[in-house]
N, C-alpha and C. Protein backbone atom coordinates (compact mmCIF):
# COMPACT_ATOMS: atom_id res chain seq x y z
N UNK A 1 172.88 -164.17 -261.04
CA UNK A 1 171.96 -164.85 -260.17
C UNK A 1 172.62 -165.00 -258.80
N UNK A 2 171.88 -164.32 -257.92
CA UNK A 2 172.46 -164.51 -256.55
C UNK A 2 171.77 -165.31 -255.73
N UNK A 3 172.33 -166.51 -254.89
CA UNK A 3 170.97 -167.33 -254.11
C UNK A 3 171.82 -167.27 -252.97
N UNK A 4 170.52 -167.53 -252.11
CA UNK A 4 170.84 -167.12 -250.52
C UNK A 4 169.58 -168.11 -249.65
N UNK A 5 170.04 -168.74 -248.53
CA UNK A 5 169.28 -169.61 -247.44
C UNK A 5 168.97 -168.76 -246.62
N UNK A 6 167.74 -168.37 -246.77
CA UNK A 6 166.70 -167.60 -245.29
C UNK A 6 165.99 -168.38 -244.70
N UNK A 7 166.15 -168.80 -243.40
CA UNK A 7 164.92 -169.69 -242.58
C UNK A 7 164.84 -171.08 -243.39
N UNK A 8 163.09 -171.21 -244.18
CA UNK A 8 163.08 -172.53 -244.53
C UNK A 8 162.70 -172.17 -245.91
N UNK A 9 163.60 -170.78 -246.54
CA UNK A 9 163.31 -170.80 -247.97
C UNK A 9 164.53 -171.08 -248.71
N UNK A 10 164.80 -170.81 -250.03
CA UNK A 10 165.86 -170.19 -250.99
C UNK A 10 165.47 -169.09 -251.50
N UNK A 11 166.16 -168.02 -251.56
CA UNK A 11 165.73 -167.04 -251.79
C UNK A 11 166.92 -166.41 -253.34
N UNK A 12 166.17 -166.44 -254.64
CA UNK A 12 167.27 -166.58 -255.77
C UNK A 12 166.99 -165.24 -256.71
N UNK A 13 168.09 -164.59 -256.70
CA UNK A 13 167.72 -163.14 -256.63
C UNK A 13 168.16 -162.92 -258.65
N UNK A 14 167.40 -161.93 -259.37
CA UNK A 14 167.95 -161.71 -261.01
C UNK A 14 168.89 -160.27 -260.29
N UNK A 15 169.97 -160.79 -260.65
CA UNK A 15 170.67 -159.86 -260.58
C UNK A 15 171.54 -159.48 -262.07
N UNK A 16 171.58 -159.90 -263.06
CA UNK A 16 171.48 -159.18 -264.54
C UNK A 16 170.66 -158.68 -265.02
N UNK A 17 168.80 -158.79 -264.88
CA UNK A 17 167.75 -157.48 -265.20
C UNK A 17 167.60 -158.17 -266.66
N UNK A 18 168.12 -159.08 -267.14
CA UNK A 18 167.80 -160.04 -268.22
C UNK A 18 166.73 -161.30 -267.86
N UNK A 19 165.45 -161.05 -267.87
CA UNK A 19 164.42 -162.27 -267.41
C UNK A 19 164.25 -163.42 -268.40
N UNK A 20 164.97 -163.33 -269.78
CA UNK A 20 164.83 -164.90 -270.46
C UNK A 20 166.43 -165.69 -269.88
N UNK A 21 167.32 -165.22 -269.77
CA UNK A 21 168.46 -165.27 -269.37
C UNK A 21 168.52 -166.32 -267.78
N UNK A 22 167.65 -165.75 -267.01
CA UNK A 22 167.73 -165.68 -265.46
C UNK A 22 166.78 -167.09 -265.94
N UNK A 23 165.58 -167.28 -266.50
CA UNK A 23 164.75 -168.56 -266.29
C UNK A 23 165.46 -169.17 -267.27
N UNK A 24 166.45 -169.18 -267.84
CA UNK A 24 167.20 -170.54 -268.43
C UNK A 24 168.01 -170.61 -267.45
N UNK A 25 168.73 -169.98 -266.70
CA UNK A 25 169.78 -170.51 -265.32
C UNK A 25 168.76 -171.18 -264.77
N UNK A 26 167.72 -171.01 -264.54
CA UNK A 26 166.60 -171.66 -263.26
C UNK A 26 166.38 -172.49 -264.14
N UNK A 27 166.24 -173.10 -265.44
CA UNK A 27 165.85 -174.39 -265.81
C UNK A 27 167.16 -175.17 -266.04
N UNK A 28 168.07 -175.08 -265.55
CA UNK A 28 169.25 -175.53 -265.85
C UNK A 28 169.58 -175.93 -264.41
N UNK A 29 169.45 -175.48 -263.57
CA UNK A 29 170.40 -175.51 -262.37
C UNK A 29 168.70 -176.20 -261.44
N UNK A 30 167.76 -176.33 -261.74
CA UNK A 30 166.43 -176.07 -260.89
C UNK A 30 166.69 -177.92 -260.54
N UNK A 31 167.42 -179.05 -260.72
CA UNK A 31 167.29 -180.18 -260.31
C UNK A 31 167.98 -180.03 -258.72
N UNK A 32 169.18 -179.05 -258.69
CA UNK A 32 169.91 -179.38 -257.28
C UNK A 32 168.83 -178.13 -256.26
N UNK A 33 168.00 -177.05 -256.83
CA UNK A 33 166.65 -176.55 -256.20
C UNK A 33 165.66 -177.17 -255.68
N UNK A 34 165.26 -178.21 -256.81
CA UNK A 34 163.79 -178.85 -256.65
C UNK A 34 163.39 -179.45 -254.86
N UNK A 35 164.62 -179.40 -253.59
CA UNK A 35 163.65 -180.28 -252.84
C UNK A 35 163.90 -178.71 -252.05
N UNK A 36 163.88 -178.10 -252.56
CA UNK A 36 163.82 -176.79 -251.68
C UNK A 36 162.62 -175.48 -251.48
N UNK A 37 162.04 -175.03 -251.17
CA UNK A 37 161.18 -173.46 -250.97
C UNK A 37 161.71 -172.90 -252.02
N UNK A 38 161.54 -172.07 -252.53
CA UNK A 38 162.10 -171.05 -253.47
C UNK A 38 160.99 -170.12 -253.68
N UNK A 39 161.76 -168.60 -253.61
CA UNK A 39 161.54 -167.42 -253.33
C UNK A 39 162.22 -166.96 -255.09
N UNK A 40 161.63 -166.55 -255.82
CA UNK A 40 162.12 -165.76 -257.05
C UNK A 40 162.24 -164.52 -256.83
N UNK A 41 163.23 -163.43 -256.58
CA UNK A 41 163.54 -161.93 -256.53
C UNK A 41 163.19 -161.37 -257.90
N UNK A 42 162.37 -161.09 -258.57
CA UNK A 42 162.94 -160.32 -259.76
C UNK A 42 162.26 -158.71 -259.22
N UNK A 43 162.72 -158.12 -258.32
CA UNK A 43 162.08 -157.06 -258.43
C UNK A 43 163.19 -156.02 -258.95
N UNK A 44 164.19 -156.16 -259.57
CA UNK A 44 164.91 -155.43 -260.15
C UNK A 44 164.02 -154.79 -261.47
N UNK A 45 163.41 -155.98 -262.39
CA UNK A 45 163.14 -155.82 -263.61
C UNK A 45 161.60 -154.92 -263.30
N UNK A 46 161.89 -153.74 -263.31
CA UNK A 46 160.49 -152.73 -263.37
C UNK A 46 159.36 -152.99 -264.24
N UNK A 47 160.08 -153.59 -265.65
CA UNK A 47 159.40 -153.24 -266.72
C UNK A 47 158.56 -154.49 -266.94
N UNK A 48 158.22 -155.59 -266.30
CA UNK A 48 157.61 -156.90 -266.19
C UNK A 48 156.01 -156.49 -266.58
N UNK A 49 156.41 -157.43 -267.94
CA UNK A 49 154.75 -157.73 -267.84
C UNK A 49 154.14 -159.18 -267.90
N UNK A 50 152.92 -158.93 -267.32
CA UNK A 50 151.86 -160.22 -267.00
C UNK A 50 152.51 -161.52 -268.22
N UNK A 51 153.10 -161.32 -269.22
CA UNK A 51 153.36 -162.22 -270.04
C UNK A 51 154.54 -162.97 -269.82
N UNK A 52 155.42 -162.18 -269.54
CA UNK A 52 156.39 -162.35 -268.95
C UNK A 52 157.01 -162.82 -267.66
N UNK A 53 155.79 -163.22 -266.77
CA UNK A 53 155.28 -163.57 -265.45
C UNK A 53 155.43 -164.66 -265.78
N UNK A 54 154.06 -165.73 -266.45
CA UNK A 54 154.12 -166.84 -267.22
C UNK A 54 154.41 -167.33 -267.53
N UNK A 55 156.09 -167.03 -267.86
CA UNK A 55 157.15 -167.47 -268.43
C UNK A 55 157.57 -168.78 -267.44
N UNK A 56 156.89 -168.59 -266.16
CA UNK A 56 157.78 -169.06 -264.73
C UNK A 56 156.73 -170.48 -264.52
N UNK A 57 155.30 -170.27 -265.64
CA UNK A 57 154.41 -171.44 -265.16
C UNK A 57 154.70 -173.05 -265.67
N UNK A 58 155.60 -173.07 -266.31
CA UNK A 58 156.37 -174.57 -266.22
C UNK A 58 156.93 -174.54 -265.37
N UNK A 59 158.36 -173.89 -264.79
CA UNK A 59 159.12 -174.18 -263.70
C UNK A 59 158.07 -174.44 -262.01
N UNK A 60 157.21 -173.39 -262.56
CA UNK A 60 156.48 -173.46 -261.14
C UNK A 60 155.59 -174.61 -260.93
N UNK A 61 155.08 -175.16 -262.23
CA UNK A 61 154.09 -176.68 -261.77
C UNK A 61 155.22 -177.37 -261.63
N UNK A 62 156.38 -177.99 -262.34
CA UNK A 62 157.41 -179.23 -262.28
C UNK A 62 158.00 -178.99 -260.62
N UNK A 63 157.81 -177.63 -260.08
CA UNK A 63 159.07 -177.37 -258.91
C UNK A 63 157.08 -178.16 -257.72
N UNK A 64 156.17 -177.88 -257.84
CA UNK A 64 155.01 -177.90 -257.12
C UNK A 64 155.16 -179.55 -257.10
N UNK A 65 155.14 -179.59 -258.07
CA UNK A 65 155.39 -181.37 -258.24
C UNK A 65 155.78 -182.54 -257.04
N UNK A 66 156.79 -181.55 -256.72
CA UNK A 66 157.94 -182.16 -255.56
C UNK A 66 157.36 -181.77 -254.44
N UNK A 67 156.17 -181.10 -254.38
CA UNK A 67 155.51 -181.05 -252.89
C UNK A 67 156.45 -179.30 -252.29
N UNK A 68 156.76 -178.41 -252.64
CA UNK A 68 157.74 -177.81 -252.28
C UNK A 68 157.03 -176.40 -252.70
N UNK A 69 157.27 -175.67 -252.53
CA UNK A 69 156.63 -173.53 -252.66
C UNK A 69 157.38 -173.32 -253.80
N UNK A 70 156.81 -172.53 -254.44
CA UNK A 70 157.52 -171.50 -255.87
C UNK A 70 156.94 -169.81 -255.52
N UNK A 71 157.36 -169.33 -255.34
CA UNK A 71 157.10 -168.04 -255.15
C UNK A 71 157.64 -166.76 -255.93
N UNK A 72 156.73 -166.16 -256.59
CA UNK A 72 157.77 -165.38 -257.12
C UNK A 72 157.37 -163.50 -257.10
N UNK A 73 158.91 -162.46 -256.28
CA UNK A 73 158.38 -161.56 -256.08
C UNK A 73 158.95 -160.64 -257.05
N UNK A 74 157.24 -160.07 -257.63
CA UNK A 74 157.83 -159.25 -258.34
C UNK A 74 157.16 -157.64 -258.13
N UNK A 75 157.11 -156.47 -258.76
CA UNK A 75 156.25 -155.15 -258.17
C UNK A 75 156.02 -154.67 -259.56
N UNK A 76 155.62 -153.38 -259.46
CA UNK A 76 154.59 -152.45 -260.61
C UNK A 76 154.13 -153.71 -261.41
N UNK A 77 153.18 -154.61 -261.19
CA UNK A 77 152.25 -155.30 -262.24
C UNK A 77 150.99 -155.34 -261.46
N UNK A 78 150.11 -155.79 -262.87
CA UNK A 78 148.40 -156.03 -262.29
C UNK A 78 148.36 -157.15 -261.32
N UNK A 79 148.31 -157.23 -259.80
CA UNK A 79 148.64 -158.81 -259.39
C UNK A 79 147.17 -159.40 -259.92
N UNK A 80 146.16 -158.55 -260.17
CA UNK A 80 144.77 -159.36 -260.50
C UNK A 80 144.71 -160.15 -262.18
N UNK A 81 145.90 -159.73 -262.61
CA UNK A 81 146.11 -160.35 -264.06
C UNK A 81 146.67 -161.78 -263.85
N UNK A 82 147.66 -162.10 -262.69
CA UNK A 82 148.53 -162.91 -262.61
C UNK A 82 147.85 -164.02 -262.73
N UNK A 83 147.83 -165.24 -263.49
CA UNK A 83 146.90 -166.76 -263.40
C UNK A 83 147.26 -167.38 -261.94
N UNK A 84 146.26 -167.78 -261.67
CA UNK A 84 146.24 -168.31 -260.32
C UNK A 84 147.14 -169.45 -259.97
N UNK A 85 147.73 -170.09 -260.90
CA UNK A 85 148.71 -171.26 -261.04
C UNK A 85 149.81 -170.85 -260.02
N UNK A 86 150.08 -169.38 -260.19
CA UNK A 86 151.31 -169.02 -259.74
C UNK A 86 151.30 -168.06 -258.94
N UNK A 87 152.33 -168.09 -257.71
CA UNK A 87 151.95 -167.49 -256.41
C UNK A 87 152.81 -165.94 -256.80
N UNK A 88 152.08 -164.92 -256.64
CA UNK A 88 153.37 -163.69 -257.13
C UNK A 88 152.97 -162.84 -255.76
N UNK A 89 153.96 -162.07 -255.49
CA UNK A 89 153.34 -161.27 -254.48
C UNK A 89 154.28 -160.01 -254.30
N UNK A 90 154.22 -159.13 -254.22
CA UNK A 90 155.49 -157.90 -253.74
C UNK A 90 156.31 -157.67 -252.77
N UNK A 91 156.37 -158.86 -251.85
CA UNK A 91 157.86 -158.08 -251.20
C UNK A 91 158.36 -159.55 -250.34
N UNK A 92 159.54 -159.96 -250.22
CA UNK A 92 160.22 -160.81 -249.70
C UNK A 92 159.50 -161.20 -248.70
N UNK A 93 158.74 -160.79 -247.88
CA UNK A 93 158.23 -160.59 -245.86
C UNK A 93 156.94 -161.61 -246.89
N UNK A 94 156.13 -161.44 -247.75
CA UNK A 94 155.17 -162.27 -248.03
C UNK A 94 155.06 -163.09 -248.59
N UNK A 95 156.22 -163.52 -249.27
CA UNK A 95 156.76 -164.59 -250.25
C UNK A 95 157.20 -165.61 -248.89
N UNK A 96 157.75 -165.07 -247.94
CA UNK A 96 157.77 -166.12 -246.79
C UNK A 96 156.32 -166.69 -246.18
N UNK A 97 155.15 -165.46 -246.14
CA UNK A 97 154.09 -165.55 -245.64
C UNK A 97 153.32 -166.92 -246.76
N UNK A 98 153.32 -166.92 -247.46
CA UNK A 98 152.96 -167.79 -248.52
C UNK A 98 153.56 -169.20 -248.08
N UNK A 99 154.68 -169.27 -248.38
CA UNK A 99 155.13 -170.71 -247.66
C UNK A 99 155.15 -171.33 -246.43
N UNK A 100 154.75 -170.71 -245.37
CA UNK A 100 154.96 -170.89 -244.21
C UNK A 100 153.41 -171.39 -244.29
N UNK A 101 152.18 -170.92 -244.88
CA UNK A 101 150.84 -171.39 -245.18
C UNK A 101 151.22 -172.41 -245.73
N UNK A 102 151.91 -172.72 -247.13
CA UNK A 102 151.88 -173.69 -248.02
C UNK A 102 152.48 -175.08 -247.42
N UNK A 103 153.05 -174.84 -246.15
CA UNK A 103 153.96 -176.02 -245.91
C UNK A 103 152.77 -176.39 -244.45
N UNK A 104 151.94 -175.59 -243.39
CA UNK A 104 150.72 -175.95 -242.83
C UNK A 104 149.63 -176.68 -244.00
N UNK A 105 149.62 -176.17 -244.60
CA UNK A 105 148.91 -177.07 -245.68
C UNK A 105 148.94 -178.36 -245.92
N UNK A 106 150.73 -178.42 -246.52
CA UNK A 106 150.49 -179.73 -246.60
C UNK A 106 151.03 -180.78 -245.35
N UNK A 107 151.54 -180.06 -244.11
CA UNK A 107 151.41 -180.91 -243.43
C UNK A 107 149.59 -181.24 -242.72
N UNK A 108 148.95 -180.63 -243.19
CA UNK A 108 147.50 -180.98 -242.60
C UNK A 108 146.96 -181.76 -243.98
N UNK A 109 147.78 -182.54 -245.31
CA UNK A 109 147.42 -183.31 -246.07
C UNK A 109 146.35 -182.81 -247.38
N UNK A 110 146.77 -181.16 -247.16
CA UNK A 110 145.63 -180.56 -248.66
C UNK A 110 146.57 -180.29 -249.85
């Protein structure tokens, strides 16, 4: 797991290609995360499916909780499968685009 400060995100990259592995580090370590943006990298793991996406929809309501972005980028999937709970999108440049909305948002109180 590699994490890195871009602008006004965290940006926390799977760098073992193991996705049950990588969301137990993120439920383990996600209390000193929680007042932060966070950007999920998994675009290593090609082989992602929609089920396996899902995996992220606890971390992502408890991290929403705190008023804060969950984003997570991943590629080759159906994005029209993805449940709407959870923000997925393909490439780092829009995972910023997402929060930079999400944080106008809630400073305009929605």
């Amino acid at each position: 797991m590699k994490v890195e400060q871009k602008g006004n995100a965290t940006i926390i990259r799977d760098t073992q290609r193991n996705l049950s592995s990588f969301i137990e580090k993120l439920q383990l370590e996600h209390e000193s995360f929680k007042s932060q943006n966070l950007i999920l990298d998994i675009t290593h793991d090609t082989d992602l499916t929609i089920k396996e996406i899902k995996l992220f929809s606890d971390l992502s309501k408890i991290h929403k909780i705190h008023k804060k972005s969950f984003v997570i980028v991943a590629q080759d999937i159906n994005f029209n499968e993805v449940p709407i709970k959870l923000d997925v999108v393909p490439s780092i440049l829009e995972a910023h685009d997402i929060i930079e909305m999400e944080e106008i948002e809630r400073d305009l109180g929605f």
